[in-house]
N, C-alpha and C. Protein backbone atom coordinates (compact mmCIF):
# COMPACT_ATOMS: atom_id res chain seq x y z
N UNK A 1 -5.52 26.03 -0.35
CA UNK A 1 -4.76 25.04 0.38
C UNK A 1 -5.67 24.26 1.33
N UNK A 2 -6.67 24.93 1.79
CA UNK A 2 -7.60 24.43 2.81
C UNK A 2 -8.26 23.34 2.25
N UNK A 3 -8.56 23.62 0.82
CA UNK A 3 -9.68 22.73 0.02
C UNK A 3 -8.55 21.76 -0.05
N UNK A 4 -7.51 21.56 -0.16
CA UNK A 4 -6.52 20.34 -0.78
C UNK A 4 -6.63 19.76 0.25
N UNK A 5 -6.45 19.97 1.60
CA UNK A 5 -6.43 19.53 2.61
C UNK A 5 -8.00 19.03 3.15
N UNK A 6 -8.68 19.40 3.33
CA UNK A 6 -9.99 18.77 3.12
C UNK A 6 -10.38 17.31 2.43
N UNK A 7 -9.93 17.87 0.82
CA UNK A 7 -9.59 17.10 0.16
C UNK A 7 -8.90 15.33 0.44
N UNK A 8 -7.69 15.63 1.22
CA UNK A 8 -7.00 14.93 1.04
C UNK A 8 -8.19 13.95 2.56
N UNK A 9 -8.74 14.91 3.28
CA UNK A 9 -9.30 14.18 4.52
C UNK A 9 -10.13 13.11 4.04
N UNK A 10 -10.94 13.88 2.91
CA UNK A 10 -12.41 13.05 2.76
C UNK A 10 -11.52 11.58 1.46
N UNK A 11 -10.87 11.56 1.68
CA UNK A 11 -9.75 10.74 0.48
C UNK A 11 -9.66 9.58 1.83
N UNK A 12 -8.79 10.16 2.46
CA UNK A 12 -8.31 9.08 3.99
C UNK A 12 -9.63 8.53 4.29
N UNK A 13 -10.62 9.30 4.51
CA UNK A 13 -11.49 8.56 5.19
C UNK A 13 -12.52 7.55 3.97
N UNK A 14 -12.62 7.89 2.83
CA UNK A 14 -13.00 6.95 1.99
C UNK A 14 -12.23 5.58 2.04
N UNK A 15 -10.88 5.68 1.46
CA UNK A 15 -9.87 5.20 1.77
C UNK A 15 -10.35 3.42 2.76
N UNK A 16 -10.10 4.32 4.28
CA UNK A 16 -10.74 3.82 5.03
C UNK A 16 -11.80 3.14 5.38
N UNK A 17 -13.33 3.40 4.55
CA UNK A 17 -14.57 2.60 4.90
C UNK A 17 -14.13 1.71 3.87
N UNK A 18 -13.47 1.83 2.61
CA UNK A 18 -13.46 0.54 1.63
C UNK A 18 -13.00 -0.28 1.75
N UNK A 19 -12.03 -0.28 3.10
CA UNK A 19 -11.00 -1.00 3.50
C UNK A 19 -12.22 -1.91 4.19
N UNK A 20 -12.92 -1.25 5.23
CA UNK A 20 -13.81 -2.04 5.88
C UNK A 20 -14.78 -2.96 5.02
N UNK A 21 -15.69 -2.05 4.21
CA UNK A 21 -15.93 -3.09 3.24
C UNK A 21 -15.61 -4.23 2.74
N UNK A 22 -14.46 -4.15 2.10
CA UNK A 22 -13.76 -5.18 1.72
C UNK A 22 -13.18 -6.01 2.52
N UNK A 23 -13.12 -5.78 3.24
CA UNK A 23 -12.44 -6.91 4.77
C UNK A 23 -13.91 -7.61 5.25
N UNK A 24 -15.11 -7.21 5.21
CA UNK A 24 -16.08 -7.99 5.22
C UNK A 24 -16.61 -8.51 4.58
N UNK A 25 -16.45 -7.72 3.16
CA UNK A 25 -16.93 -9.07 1.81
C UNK A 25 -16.20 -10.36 1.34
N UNK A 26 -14.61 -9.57 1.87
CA UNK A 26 -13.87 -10.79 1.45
C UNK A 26 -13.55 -11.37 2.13
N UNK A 27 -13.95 -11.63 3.68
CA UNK A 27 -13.89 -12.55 4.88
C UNK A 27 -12.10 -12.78 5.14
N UNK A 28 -11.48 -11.43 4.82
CA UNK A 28 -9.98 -11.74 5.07
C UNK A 28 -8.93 -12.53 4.34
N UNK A 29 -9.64 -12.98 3.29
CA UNK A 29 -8.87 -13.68 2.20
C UNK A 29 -8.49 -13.31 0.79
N UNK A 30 -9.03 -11.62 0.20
CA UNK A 30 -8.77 -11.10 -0.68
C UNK A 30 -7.48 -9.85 -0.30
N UNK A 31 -7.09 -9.04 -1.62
CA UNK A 31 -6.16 -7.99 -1.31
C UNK A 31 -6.62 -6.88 -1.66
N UNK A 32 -7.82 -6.93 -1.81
CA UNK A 32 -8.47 -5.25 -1.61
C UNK A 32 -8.09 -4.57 -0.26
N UNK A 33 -8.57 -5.62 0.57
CA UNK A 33 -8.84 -4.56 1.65
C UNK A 33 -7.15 -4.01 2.28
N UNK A 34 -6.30 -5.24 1.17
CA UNK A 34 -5.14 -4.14 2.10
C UNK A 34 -4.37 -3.22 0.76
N UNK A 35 -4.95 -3.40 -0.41
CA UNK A 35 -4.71 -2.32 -1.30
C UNK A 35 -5.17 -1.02 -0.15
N UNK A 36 -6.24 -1.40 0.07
CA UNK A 36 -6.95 0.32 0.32
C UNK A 36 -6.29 0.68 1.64
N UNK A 37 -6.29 -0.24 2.35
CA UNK A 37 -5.47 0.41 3.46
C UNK A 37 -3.99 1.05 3.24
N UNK A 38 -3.49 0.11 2.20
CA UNK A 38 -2.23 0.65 1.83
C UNK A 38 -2.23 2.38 1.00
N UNK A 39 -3.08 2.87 0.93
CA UNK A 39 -3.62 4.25 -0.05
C UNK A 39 -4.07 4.61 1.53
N UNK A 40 -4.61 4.30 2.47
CA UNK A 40 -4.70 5.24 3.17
C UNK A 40 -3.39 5.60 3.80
N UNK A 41 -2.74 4.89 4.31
CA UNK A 41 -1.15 4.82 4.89
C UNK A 41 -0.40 6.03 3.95
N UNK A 42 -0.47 6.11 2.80
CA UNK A 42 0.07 6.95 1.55
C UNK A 42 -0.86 8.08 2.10
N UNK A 43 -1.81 8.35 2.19
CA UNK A 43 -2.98 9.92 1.68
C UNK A 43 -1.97 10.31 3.24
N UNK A 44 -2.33 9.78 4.07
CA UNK A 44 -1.90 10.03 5.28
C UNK A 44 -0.76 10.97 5.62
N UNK A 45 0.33 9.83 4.96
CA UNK A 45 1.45 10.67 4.69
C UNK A 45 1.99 11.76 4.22
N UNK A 46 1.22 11.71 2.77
CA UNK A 46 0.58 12.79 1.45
C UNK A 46 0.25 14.02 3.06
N UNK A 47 -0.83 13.94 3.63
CA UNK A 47 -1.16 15.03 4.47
C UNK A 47 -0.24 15.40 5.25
N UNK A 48 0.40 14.70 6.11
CA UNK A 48 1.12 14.86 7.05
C UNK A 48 2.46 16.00 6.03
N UNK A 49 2.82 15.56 5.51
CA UNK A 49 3.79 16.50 4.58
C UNK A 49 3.15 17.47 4.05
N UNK A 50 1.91 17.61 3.46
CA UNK A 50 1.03 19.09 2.97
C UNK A 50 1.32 20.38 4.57
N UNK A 51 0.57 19.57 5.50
CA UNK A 51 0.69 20.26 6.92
C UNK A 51 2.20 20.99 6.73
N UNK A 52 3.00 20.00 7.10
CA UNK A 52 4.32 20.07 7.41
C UNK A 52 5.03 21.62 6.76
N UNK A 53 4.34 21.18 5.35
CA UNK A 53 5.25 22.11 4.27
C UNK A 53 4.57 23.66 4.26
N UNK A 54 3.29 23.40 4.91
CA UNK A 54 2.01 24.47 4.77
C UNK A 54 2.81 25.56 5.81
N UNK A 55 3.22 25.03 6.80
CA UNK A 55 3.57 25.46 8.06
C UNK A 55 4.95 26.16 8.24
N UNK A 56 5.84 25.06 7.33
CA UNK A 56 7.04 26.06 7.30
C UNK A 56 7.58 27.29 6.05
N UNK A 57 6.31 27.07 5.26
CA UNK A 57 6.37 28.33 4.23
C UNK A 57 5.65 29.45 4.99
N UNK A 58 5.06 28.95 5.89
CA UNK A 58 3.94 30.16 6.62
C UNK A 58 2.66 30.45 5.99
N UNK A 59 1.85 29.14 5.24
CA UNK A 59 0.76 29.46 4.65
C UNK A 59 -0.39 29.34 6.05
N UNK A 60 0.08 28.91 7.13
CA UNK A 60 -0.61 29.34 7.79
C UNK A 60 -0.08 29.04 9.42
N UNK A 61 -0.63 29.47 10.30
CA UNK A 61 0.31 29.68 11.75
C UNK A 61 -0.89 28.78 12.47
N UNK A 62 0.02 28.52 13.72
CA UNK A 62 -0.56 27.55 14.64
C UNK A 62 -1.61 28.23 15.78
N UNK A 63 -2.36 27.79 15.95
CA UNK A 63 -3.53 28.74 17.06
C UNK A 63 -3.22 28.23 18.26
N UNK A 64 -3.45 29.21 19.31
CA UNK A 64 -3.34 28.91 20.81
C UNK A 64 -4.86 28.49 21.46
N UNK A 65 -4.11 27.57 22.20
CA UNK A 65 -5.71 27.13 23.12
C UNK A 65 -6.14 28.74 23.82
């Protein structure tokens, strides 16, 4: 589960630099850069619900400061 989640990080953050990329190659006038942003908005989510679901099956518990 750890690796999926990992997974899903190094996804968001790819996600993310292509977005940048493409927002500088295409000087703001193409739809790459908001394809990719739009896939990060999704992975995001995708995680936020992995967490969510991880947590209330009890695949894993919350740590104290």
């Amino acid at each position: 589960m750890r690796i999926f989640v990992a997974l899903l990080l190094v996804l968001i953050l790819f996600s993310l630099l292509s977005g940048l990329v493409y927002l500088i190659r295409d000087r703001g006038h193409g739809e790459r850069a908001v394809e990719a942003l739009t896939w990060r908005i999704g992975l995001s989510i995708a995680l936020f619900l992995v967490l969510m679901a991880g947590h209330y099956l009890g695949l894993w518990q919350p740590a104290g400061l």
